[in-house]
Protein backbone atom coordinates (compact mmCIF):
# COMPACT_ATOMS: atom_id res chain seq x y z
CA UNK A 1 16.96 112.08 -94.36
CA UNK A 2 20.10 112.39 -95.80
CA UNK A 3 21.56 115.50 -98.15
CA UNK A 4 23.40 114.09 -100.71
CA UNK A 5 24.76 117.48 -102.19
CA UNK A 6 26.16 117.79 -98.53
CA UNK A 7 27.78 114.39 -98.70
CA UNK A 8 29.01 114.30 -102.64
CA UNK A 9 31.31 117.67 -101.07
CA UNK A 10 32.54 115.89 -98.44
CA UNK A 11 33.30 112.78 -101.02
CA UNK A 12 34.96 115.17 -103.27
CA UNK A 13 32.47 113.81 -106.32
CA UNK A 14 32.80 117.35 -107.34
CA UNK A 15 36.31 118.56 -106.98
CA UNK A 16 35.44 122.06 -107.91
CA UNK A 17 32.93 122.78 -105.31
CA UNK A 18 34.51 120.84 -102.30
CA UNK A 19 37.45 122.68 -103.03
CA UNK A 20 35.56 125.78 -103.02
CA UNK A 21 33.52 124.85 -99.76
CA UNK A 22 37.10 123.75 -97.84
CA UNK A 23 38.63 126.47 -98.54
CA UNK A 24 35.59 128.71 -97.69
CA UNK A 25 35.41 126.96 -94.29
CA UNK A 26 39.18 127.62 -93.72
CA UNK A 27 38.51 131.24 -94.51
CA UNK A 28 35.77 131.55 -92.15
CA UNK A 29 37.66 129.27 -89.28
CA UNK A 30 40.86 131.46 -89.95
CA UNK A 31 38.50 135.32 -89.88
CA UNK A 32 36.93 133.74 -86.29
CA UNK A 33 39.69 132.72 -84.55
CA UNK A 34 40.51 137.49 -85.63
CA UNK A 35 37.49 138.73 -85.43
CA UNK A 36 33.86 138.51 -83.85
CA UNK A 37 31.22 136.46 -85.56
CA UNK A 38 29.16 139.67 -86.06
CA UNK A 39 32.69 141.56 -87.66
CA UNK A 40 33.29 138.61 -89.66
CA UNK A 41 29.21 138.76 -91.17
CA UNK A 42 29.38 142.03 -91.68
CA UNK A 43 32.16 142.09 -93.61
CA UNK A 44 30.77 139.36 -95.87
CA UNK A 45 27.72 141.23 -96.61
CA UNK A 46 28.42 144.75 -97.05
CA UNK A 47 30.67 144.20 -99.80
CA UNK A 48 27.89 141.32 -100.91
CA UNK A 49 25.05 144.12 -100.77
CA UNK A 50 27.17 146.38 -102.29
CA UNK A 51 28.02 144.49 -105.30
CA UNK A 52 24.30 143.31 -106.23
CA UNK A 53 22.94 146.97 -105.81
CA UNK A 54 25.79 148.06 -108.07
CA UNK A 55 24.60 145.07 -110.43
CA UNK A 56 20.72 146.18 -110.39
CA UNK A 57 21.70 150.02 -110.39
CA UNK A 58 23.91 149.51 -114.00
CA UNK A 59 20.80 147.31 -115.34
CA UNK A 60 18.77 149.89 -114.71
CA UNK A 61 20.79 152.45 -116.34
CA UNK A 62 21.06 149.92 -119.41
CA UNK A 63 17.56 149.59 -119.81
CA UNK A 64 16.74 152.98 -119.74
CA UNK A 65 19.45 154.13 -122.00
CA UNK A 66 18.51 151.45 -123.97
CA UNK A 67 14.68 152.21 -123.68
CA UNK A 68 13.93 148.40 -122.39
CA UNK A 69 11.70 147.39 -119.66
CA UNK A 70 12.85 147.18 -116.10
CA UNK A 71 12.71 143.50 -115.77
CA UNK A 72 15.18 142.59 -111.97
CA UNK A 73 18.04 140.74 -113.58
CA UNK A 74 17.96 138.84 -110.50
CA UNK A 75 14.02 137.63 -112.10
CA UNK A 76 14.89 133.73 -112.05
CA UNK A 77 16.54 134.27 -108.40
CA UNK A 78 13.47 135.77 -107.26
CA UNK A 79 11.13 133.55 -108.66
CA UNK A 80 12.71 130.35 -107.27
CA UNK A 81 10.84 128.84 -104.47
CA UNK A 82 11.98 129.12 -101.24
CA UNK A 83 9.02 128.68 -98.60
CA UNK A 84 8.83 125.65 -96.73
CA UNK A 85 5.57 123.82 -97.00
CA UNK A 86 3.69 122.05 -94.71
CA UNK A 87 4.64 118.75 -95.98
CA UNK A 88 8.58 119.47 -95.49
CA UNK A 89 8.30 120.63 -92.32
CA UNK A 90 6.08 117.83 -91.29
CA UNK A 91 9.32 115.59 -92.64
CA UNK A 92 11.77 117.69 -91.07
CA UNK A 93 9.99 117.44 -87.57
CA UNK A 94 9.78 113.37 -88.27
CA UNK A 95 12.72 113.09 -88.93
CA UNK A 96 14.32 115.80 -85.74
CA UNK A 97 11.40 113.28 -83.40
CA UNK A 98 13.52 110.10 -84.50
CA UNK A 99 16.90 111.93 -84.15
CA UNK A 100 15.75 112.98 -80.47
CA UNK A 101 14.11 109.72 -79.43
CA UNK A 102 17.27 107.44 -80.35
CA UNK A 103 19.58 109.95 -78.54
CA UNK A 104 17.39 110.37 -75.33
CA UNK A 105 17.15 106.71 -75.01
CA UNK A 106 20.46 106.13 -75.61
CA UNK A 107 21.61 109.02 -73.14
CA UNK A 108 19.27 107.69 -70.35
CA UNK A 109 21.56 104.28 -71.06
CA UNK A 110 24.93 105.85 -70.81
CA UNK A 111 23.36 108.01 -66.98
CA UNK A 112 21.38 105.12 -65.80
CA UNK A 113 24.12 102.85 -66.56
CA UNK A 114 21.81 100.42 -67.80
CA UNK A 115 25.43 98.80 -69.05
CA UNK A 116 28.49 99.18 -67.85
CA UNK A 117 30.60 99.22 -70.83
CA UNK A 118 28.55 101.87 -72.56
CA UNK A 119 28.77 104.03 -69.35
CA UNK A 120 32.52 103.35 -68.94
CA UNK A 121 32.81 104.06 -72.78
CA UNK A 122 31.54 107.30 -72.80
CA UNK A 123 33.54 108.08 -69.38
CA UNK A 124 36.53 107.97 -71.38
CA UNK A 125 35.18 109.69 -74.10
CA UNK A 126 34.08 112.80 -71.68
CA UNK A 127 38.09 112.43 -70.22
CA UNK A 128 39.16 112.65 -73.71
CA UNK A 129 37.31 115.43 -74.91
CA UNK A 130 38.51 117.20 -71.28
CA UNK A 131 42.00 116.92 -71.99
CA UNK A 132 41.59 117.72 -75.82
CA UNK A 133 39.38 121.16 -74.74
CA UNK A 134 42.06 122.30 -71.99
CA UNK A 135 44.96 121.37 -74.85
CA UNK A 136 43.85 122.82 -77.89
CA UNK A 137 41.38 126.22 -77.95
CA UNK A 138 37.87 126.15 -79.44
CA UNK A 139 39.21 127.11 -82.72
CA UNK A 140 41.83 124.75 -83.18
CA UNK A 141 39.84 121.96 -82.52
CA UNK A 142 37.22 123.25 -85.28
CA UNK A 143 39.95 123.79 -87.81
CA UNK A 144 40.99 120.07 -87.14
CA UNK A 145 36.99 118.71 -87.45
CA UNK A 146 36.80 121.18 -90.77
CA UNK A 147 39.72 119.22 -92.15
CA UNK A 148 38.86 116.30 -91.09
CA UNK A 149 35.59 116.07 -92.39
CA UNK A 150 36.90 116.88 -95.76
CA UNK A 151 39.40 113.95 -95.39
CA UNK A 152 38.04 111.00 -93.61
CA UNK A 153 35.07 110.51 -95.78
CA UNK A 154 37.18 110.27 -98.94
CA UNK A 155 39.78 108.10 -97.48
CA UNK A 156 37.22 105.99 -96.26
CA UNK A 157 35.78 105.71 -99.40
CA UNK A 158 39.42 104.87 -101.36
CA UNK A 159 39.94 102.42 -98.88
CA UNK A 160 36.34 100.79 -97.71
CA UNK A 161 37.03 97.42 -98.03
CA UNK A 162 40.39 97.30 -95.80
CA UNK A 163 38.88 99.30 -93.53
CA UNK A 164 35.71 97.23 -93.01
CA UNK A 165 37.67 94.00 -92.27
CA UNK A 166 39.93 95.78 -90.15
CA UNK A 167 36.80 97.39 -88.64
CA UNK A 168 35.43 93.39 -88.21
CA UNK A 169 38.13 92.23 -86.36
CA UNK A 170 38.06 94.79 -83.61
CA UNK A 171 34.37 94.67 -83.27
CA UNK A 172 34.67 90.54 -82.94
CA UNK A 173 37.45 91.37 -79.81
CA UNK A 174 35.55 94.18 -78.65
CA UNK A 175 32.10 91.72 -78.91
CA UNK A 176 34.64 88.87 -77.36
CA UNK A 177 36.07 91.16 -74.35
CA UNK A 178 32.51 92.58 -73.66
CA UNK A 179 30.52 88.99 -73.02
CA UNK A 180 33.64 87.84 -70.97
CA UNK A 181 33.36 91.32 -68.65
CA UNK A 182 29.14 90.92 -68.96
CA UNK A 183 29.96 86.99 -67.26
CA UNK A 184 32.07 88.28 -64.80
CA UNK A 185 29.86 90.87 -63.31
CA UNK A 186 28.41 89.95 -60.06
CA UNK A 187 25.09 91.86 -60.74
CA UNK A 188 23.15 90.95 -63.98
CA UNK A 189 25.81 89.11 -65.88
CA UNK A 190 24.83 85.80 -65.71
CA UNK A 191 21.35 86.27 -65.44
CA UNK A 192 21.18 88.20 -68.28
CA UNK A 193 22.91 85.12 -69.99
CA UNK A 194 20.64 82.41 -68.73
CA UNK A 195 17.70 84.14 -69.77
CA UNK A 196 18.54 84.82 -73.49
């Protein structure tokens, strides 16, 4: 279940609010990598609080200067509505049970080794991520996800079709290179073969 609002910012459809949601995640990045979470929450809300009970305390004053009635100004806010049913979380959960089942199978793969180049795959993907975690700290490596995920998507989407033929070609090698290492193998290679 896919939100497309989350993916049209990433896509830049809007170029207003991705801008404004990049450069609110670079704000946020930037105050952790300062300040505590809980400093950097704070300090959002106070002056947040502070600036809506200014709002309702002037309308207030307005209406009764004005001799109105004391309607919230914040009315269509309020009556929006916000509770989750029973019927989205039962979709939610479906949808987190799928999500779990696909990765728990697929994890009990990579540790079970149920095939080698998955395991060795993921090897160097765990080495990577090593050497990337002792190089960079937590917070650079966030800033570069934050930017990338506001670049790669777009990109991808200016250039789909080179990409996706490029993409072709090195999944026919890699397809190639794995069925040539899946013959070799002493253990399960062959058989695997002559029973297909």
């Amino acid at each position: 279940m896919k939100n497309s609002t989350f993916y049209d910012i990433l896509l830049w459809k809007d170029a207003r609010k991705s801008a404004a949601a990049f450069i609110l995640s670079l704000f946020l990045l930037t105050a952790f990598s300062f300040y505590s979470v809980l400093t950097v929450l704070t300090c959002i809300a106070i002056p947040f609080l502070s600036v809506m009970l200014t709002l309702r305390a002037i309308w207030v004053l307005k209406c009764v200067f004005m001799k109105e009635s004391l309607d919230n100004p914040f009315q269509s806010w309020l009556a929006k509505d916000i509770e989750l049913n029973e019927e989205k979380i039962t979709n939610y959960n479906k949808s987190l049970l799928l999500f779990v089942n696909k990765y728990a199978i697929y994890f009990r793969k990579i540790c079970l080794v149920a095939d080698l180049m998955i395991t060795a795959k993921a090897l160097g993907i765990l080495f990577l991520m090593y050497y990337l975690g002792n190089a960079f700290s937590g917070i650079t490596l966030l800033f570069a996800a934050d930017i990338i995920a506001f670049t790669i998507p777009k990109v991808f989407q200016m250039y789909q079709k080179e990409i996706e033929s490029f993409k072709k070609k090195l999944t026919d090698k890699y397809n190639d290179f794995h069925s040539k290492v899946q013959a070799a193998m002493p253990f399960g290679g062959k058989e695997k073969q002559k029973s297909s």
